[in-house]
N, C-alpha and C. Protein backbone atom coordinates (compact mmCIF):
# COMPACT_ATOMS: atom_id res chain seq x y z
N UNK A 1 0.85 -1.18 0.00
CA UNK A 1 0.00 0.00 0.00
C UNK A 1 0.89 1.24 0.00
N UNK A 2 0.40 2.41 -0.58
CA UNK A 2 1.28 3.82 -0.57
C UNK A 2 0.79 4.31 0.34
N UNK A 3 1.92 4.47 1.22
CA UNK A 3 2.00 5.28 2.45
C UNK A 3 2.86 6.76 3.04
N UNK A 4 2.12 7.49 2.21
CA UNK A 4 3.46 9.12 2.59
C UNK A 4 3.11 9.05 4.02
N UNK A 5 4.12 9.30 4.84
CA UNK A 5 5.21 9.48 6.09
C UNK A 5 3.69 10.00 6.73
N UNK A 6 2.74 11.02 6.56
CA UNK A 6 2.10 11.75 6.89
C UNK A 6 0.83 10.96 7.42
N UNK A 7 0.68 9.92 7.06
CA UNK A 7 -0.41 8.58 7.07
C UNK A 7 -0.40 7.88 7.82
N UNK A 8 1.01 7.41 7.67
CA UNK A 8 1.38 5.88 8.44
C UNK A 8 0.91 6.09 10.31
N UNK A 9 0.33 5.00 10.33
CA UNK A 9 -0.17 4.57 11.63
C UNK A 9 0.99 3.50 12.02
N UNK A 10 1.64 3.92 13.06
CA UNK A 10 2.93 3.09 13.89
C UNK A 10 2.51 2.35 15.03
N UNK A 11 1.09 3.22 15.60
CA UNK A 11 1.23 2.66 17.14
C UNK A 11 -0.01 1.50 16.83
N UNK A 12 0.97 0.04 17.06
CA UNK A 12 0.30 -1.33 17.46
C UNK A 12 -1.43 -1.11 17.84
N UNK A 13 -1.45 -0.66 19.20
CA UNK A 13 -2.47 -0.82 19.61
C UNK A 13 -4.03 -0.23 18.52
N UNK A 14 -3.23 0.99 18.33
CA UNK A 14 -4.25 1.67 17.67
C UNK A 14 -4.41 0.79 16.48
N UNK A 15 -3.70 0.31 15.71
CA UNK A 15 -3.95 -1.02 14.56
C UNK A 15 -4.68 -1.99 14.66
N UNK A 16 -4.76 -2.85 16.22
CA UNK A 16 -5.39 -3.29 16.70
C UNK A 16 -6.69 -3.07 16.91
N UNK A 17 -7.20 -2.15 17.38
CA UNK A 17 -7.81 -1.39 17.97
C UNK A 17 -9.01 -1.57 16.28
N UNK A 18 -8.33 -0.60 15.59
CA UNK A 18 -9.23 -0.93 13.96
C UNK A 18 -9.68 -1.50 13.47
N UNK A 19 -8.64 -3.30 13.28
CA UNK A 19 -8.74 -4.04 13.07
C UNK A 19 -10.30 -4.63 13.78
N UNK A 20 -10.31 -4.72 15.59
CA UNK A 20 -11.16 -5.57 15.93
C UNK A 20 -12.86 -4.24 15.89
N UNK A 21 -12.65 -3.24 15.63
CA UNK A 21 -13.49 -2.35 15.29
C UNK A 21 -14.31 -2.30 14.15
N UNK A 22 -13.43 -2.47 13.13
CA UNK A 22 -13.93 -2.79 11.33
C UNK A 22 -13.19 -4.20 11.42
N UNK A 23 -14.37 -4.66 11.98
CA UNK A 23 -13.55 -6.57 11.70
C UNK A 23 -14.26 -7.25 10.15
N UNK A 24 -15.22 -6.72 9.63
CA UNK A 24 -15.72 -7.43 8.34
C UNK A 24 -14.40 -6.66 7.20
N UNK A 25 -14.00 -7.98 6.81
CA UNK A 25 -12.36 -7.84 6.13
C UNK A 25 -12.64 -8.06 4.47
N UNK A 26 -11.49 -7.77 3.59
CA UNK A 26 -11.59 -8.54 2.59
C UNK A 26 -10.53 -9.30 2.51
N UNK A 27 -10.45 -10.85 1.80
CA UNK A 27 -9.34 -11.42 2.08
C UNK A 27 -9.40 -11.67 0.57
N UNK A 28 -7.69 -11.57 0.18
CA UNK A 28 -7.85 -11.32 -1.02
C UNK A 28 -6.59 -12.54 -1.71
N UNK A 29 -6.51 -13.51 -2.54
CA UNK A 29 -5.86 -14.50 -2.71
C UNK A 29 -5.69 -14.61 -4.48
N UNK A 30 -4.71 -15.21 -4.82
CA UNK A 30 -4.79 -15.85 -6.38
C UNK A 30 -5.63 -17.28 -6.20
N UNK A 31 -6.78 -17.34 -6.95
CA UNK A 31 -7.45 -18.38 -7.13
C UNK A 31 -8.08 -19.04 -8.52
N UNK A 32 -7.25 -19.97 -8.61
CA UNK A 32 -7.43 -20.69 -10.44
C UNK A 32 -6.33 -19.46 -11.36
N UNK A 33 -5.52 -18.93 -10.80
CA UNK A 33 -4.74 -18.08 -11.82
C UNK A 33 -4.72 -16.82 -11.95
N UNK A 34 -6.31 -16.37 -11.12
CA UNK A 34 -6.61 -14.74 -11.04
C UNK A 34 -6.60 -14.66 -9.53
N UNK A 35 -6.79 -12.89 -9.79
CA UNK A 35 -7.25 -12.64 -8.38
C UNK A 35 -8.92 -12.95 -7.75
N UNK A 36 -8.29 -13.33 -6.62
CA UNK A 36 -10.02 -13.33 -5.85
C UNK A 36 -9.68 -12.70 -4.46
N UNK A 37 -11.86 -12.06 -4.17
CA UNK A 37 -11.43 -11.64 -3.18
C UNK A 37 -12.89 -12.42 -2.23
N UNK A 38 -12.60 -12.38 -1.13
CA UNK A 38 -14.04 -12.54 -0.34
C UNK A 38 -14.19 -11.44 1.03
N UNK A 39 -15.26 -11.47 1.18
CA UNK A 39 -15.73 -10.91 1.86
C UNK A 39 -16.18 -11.51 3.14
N UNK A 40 -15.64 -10.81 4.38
CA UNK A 40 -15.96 -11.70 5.86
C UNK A 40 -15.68 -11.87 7.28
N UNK A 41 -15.89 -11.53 8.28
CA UNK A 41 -15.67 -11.24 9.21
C UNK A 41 -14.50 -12.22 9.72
N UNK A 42 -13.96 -11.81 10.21
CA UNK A 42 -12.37 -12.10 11.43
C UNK A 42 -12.26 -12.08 12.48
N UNK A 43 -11.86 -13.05 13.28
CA UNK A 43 -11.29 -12.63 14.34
C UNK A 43 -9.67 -12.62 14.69
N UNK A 44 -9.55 -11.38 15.48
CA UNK A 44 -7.83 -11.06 15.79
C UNK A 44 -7.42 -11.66 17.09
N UNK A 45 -6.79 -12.39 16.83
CA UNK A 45 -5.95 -13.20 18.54
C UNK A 45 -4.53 -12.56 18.76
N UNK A 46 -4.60 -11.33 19.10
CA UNK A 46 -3.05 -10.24 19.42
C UNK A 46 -2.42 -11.69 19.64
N UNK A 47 -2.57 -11.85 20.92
CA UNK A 47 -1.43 -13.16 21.42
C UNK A 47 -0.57 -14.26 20.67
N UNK A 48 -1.81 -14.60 19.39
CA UNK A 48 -1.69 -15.48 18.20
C UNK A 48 -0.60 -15.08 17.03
N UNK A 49 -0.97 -13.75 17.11
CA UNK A 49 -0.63 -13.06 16.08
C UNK A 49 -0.89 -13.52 14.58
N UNK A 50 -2.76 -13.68 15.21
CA UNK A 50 -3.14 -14.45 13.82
C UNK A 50 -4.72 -13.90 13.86
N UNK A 51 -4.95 -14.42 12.81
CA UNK A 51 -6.80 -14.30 12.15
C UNK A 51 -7.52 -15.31 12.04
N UNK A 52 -8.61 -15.55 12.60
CA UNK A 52 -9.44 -16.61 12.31
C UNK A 52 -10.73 -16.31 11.70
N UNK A 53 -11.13 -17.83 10.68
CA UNK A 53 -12.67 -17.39 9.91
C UNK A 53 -12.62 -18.19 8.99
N UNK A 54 -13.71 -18.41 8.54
CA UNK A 54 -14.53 -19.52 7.59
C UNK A 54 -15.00 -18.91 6.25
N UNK A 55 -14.47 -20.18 5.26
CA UNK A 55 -15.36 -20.10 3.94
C UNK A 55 -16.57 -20.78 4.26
N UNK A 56 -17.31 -20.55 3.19
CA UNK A 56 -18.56 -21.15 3.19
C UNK A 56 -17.72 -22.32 1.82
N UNK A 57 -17.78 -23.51 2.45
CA UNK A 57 -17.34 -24.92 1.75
C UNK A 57 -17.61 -24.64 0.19
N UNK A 58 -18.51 -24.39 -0.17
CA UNK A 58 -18.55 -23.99 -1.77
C UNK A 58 -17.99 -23.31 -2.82
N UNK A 59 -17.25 -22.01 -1.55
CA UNK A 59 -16.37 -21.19 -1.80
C UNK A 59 -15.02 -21.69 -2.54
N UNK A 60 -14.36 -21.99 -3.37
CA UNK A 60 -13.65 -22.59 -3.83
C UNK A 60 -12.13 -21.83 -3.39
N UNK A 61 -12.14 -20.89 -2.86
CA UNK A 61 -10.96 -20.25 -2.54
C UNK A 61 -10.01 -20.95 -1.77
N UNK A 62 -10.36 -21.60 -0.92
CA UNK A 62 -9.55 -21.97 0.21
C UNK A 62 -9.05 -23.49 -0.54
N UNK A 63 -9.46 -23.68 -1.40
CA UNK A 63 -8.73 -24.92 -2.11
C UNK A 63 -7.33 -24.70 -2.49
N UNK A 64 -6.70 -23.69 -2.93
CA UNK A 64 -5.51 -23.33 -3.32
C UNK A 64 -4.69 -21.96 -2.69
N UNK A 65 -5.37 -22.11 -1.70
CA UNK A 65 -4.98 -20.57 -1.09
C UNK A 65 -3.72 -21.34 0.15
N UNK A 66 -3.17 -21.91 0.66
CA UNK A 66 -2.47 -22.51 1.31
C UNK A 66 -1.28 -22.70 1.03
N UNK A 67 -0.50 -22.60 -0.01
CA UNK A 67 0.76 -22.24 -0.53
C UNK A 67 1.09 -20.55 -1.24
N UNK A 68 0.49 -19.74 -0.48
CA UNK A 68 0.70 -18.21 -0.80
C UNK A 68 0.45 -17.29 -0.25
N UNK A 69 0.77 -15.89 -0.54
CA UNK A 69 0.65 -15.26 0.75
C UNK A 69 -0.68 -14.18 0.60
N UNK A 70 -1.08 -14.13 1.27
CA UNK A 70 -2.64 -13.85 1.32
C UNK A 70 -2.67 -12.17 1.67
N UNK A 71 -3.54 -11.27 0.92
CA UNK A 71 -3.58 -10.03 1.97
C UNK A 71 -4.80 -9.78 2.40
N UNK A 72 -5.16 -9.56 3.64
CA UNK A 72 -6.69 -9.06 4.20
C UNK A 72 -6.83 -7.48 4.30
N UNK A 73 -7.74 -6.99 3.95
CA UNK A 73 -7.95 -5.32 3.68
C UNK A 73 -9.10 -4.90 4.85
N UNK A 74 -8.57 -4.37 5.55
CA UNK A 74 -9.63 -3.76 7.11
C UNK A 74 -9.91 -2.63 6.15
N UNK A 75 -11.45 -1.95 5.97
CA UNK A 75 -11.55 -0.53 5.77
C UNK A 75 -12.18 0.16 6.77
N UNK A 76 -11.65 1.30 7.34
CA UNK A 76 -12.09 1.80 9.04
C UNK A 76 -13.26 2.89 7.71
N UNK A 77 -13.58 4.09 8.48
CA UNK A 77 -14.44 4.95 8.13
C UNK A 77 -13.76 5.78 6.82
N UNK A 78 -14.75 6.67 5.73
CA UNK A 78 -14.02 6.77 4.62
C UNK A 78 -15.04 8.20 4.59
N UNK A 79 -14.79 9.06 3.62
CA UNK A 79 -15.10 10.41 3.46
C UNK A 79 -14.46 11.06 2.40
N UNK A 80 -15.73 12.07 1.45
CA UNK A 80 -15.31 12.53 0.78
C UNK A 80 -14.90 14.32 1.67
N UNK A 81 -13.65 14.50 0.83
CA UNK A 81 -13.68 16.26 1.64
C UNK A 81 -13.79 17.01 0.76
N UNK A 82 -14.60 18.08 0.86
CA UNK A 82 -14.56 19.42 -0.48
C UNK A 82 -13.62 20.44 -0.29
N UNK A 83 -13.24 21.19 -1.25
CA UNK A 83 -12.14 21.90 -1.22
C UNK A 83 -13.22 23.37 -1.16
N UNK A 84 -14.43 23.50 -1.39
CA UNK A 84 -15.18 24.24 -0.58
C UNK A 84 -14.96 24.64 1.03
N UNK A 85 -14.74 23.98 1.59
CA UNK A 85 -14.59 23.87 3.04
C UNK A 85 -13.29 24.72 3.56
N UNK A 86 -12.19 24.72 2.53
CA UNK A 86 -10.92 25.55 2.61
C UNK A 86 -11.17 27.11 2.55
N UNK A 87 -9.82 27.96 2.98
CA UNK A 87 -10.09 29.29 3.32
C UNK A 87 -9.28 29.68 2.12
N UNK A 88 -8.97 28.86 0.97
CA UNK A 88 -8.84 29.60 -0.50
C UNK A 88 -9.54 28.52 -1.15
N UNK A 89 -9.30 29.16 -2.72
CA UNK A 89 -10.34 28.81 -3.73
C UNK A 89 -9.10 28.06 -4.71
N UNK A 90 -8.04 27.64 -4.48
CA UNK A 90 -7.06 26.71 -5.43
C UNK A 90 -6.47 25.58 -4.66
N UNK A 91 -8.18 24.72 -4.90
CA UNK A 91 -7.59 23.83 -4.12
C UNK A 91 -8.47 22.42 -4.63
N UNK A 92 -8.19 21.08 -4.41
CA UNK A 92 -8.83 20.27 -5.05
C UNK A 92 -9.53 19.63 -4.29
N UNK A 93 -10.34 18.66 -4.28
CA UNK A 93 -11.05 17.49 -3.48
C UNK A 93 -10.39 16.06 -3.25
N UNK A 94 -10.61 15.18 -2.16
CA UNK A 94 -9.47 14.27 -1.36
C UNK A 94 -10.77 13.71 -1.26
N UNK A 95 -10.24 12.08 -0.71
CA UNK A 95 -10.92 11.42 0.49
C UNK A 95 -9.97 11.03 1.20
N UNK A 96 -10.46 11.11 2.72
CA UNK A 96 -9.98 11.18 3.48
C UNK A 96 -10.35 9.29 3.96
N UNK A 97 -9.42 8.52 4.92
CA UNK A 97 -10.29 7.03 5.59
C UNK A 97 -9.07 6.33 6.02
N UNK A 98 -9.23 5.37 6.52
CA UNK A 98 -8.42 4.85 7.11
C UNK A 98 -8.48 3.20 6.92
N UNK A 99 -7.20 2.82 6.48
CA UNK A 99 -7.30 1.14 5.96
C UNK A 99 -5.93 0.38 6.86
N UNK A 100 -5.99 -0.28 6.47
CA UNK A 100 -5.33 -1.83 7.37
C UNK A 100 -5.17 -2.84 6.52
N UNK A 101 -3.55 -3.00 5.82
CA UNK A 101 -3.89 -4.50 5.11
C UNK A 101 -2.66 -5.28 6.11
N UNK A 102 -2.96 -6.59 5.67
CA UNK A 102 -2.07 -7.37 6.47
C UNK A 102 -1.80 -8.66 5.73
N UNK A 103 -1.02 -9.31 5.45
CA UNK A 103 -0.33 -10.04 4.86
C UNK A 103 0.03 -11.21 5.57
N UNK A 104 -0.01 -12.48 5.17
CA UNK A 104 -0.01 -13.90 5.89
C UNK A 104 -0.12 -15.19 5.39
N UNK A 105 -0.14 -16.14 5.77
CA UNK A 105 -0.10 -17.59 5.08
C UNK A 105 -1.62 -18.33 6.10
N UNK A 106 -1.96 -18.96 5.02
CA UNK A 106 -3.09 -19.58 5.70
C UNK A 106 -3.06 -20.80 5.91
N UNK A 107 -3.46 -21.75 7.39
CA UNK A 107 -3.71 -22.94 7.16
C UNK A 107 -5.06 -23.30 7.43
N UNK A 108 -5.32 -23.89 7.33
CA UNK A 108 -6.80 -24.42 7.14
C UNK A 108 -7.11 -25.66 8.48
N UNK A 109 -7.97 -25.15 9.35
CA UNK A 109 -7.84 -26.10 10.34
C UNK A 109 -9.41 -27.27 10.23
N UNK A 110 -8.60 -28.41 10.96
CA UNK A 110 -9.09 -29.45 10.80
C UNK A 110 -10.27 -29.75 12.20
N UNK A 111 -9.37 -29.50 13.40
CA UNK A 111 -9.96 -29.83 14.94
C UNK A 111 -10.90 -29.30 14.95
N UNK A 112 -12.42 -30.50 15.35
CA UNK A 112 -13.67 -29.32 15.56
C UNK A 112 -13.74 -29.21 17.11
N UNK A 113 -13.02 -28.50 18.05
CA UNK A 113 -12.95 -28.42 18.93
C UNK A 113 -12.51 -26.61 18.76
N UNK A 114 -11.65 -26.39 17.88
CA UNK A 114 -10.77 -25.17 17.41
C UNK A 114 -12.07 -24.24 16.55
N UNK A 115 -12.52 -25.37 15.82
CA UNK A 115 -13.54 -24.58 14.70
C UNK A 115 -14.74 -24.08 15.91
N UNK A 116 -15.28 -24.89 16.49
CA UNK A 116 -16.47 -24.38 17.48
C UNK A 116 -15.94 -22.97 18.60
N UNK A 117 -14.81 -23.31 18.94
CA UNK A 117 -14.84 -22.27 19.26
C UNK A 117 -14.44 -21.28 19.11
N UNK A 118 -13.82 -21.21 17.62
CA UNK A 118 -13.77 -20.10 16.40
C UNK A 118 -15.15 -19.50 16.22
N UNK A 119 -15.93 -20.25 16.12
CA UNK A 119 -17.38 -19.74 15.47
C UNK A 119 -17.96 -19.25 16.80
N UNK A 120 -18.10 -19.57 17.89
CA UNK A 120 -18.17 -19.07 19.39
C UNK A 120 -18.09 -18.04 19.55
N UNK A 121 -17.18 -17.60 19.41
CA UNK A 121 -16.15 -16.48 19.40
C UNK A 121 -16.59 -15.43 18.53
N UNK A 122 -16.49 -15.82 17.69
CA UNK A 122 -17.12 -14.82 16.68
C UNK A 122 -18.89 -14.31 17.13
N UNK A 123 -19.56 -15.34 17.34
CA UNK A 123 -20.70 -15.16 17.42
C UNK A 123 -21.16 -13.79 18.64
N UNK A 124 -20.70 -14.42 19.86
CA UNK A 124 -20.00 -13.81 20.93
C UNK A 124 -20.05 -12.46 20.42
N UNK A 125 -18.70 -12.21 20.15
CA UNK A 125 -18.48 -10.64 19.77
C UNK A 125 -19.42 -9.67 18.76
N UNK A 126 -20.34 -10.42 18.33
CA UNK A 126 -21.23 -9.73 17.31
C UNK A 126 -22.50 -9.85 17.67
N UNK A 127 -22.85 -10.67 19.21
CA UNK A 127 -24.18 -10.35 19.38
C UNK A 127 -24.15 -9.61 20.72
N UNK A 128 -25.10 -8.80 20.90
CA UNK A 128 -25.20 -7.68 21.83
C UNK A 128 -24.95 -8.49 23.41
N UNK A 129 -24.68 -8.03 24.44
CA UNK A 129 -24.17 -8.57 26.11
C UNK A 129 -25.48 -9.06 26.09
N UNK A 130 -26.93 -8.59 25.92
CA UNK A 130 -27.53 -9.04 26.82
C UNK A 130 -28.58 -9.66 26.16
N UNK A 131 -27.88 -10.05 25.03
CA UNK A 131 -28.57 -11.16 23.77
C UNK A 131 -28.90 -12.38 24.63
N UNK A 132 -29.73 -13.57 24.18
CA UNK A 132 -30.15 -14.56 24.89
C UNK A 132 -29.33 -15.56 24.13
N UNK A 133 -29.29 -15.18 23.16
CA UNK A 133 -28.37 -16.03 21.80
C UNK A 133 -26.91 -16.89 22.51
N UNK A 134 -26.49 -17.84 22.49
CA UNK A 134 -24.99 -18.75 22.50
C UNK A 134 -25.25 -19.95 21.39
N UNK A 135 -24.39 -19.92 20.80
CA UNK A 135 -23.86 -20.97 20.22
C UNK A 135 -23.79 -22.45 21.04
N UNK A 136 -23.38 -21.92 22.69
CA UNK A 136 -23.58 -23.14 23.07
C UNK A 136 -24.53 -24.03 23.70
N UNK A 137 -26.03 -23.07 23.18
CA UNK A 137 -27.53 -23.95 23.71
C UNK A 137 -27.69 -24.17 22.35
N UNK A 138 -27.81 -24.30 21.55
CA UNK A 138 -27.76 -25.10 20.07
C UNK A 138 -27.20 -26.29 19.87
N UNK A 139 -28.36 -26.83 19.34
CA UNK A 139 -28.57 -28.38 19.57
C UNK A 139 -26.98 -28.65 19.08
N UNK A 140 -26.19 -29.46 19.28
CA UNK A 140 -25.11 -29.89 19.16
C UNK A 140 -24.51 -30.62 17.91
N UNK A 141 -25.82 -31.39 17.56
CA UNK A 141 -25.79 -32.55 16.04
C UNK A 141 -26.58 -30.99 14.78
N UNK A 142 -27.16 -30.83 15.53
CA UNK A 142 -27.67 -28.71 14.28
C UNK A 142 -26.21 -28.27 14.09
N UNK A 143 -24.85 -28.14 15.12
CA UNK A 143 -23.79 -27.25 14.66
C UNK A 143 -22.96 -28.10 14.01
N UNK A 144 -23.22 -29.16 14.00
CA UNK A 144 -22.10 -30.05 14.04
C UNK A 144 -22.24 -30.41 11.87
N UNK A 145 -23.45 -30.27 12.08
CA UNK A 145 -24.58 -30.24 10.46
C UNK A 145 -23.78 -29.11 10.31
N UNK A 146 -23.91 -28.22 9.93
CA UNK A 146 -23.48 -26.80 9.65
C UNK A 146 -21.93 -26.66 9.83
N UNK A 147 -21.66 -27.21 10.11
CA UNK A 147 -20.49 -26.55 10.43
C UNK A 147 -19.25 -27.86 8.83
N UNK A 148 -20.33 -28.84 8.55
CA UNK A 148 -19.59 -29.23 7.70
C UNK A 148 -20.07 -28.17 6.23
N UNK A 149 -20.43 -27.47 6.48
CA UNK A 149 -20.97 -26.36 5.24
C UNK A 149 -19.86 -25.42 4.90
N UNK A 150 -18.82 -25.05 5.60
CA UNK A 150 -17.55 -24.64 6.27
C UNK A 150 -16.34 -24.88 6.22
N UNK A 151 -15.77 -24.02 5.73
CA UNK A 151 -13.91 -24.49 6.30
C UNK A 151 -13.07 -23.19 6.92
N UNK A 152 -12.65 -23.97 7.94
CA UNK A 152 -12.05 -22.96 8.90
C UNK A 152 -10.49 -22.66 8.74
N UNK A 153 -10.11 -21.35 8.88
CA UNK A 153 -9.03 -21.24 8.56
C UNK A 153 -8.38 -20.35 9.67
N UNK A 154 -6.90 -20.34 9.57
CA UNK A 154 -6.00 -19.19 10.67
C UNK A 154 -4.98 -18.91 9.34
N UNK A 155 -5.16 -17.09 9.98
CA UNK A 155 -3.98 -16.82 9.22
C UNK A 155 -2.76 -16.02 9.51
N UNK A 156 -1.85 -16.54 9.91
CA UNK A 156 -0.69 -16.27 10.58
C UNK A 156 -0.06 -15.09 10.02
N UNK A 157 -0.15 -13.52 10.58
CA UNK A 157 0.07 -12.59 10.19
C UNK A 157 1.35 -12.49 10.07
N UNK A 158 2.24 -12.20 9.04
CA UNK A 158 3.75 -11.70 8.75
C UNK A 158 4.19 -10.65 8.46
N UNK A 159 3.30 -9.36 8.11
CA UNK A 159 3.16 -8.30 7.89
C UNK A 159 1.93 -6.99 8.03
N UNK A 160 1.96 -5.99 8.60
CA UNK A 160 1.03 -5.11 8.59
C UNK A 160 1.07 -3.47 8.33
N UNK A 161 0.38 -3.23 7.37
CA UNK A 161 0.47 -1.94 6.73
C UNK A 161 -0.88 -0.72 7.39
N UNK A 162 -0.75 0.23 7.98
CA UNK A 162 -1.74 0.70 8.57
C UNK A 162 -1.66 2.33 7.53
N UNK A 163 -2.53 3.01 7.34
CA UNK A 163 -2.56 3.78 6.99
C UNK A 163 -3.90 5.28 7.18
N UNK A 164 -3.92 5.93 7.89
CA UNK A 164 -5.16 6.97 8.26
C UNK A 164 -4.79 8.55 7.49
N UNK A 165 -5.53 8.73 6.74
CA UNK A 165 -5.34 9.40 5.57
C UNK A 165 -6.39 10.49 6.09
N UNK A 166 -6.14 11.50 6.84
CA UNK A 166 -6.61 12.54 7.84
C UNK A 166 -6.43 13.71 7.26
N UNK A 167 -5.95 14.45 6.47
CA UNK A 167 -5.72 15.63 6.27
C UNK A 167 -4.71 16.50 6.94
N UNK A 168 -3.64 14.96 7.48
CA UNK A 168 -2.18 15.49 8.20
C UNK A 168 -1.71 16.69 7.44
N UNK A 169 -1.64 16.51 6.47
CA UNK A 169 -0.51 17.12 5.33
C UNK A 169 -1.07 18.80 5.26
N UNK A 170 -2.52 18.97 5.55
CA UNK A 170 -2.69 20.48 5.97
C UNK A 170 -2.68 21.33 6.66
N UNK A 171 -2.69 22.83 6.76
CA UNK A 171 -2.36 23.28 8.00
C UNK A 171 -3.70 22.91 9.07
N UNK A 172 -3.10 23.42 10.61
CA UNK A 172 -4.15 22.63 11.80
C UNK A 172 -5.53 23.55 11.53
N UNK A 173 -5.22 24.92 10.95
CA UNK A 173 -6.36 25.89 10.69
C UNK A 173 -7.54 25.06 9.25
N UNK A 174 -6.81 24.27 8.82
CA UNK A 174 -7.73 23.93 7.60
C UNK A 174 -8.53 22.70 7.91
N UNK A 175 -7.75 21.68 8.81
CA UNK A 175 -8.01 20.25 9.61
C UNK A 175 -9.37 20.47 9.87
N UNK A 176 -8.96 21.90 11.06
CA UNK A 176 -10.28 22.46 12.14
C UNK A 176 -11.50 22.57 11.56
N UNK A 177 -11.24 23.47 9.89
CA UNK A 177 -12.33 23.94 9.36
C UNK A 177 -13.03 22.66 8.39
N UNK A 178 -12.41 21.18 8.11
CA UNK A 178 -12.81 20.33 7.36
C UNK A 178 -13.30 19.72 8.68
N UNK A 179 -13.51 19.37 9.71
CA UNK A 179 -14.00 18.76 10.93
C UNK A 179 -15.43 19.55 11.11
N UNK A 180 -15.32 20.61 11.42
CA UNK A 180 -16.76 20.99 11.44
C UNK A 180 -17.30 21.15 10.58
N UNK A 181 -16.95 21.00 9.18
CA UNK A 181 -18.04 20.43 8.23
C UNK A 181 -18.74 19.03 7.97
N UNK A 182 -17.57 18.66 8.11
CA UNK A 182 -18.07 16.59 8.47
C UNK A 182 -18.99 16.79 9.74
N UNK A 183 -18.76 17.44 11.42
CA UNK A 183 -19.76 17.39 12.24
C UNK A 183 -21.06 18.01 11.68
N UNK A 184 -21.26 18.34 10.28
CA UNK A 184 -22.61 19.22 10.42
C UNK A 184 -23.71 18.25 9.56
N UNK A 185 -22.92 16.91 9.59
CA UNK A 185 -23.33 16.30 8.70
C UNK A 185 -24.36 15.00 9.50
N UNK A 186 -25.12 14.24 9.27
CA UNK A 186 -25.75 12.95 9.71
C UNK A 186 -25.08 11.82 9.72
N UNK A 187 -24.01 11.97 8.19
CA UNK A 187 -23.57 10.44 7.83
C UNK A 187 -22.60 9.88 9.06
N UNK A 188 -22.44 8.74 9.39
CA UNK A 188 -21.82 8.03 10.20
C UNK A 188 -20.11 8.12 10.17
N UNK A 189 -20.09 7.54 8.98
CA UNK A 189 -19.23 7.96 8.19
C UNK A 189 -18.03 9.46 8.45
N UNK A 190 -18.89 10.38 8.11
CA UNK A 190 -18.33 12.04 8.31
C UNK A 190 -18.00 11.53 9.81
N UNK A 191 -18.95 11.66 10.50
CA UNK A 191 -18.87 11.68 12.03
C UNK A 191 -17.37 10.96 12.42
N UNK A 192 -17.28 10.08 12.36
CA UNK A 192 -16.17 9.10 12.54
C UNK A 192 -14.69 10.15 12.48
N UNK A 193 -14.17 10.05 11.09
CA UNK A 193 -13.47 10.85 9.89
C UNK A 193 -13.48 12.16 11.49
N UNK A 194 -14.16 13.06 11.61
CA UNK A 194 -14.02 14.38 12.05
C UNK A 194 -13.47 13.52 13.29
N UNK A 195 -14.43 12.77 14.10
CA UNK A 195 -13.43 12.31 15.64
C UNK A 195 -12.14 11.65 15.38
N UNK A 196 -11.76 11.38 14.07
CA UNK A 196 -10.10 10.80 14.08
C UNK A 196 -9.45 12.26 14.05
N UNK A 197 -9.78 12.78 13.64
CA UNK A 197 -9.20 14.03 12.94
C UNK A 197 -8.85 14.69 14.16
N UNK A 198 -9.68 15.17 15.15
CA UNK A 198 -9.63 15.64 16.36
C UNK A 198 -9.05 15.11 17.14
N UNK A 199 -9.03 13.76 17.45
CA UNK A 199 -7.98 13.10 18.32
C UNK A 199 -6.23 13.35 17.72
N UNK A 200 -6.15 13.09 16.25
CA UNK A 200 -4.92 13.67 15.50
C UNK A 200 -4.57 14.98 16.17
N UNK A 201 -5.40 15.69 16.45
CA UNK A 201 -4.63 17.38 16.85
C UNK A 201 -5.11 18.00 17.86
């Protein structure tokens, strides 16, 4: 990924931090000769220093994806900025957002002891605290069905590229004045974008 000096995200945690924030990933592989990509939620094991998550068995990707190196694409919040918003008139339009790729080898796990509580885990983190929902009151021979629908994989991270594309590179007077235009806005999106921006300065 292109990263001017002005971008690059160094501090670990905060990478982290993104990653398990914007966890629906793209994982992106050579498959039959081209590129492929899929689309799909992750989980990050800091300790592991790895990724876990499932094809859907039909998915043909994970058939040849095991001898190469794989990249997964986090996209955090994204925004267009107008050059309206600036205190001159020679100036162009940007987007501003923040991405995460990461680079790794995949193996494909076998233990359904590992897979259940891969899918656990996941489930877990994506349904609300005071959901009634577990994975583990479900009938047992129902997951066990399903779960051959599936192939589970880890992917052993070897590299990570972080990048938050903020409007470093302008002065703090122009930052200020592109922030309260994103706050005047509804989209989620803007909103986000302006609170990185503000924590930046």
């Amino acid at each position: 990924m292109y990263i001017p000096k002005h971008f690059k995200i160094d501090d670990e945690d905060q990478i982290y931090e993104f990653i398990e924030k914007y966890s629906f990933a793209t994982l992106y592989s050579t498959h039959n000769g081209e590129p492929y990509a899929t689309h799909l939620p992750l989980i990050l094991k800091k300790e592991e220093n790895a990724l876990y998550g499932h094809f859907a068995r039909p998915n043909g990707q994970w058939k040849d994806i095991g001898n190469q190196t794989v990249l997964v694409v986090f996209q955090g919040p994204h925004c267009y900025i107008s050059p309206s918003w600036y205190e001159i008139n020679d100036a162009v339009p940007t987007w501003n957002y923040v991405s995460i790729h990461l680079y790794g080898k995949v193996d494909i796990i076998e233990d359904e002891k590992v897979i259940f509580d891969s899918l656990n885990e996941m489930v877990n983190k994506y349904e609300k605290p005071d959901s009634p929902y577990n994975l583990k009151n479900v009938d047992s021979r129902y997951v066990e069905g399903m779960s051959k629908g599936i192939v589970a994989f880890k992917i052993t991270i070897n590299k990570i590229e972080a990048k938050a594309k903020l409007s470093q590179n302008h002065p703090v007077e122009r930052q200020e004045l592109i922030i309260e235009n994103l706050e005047k806005t509804a989209d989620q999106d803007n909103l986000e974008v302006a609170a990185l921006m503000k924590k930046n300065l």
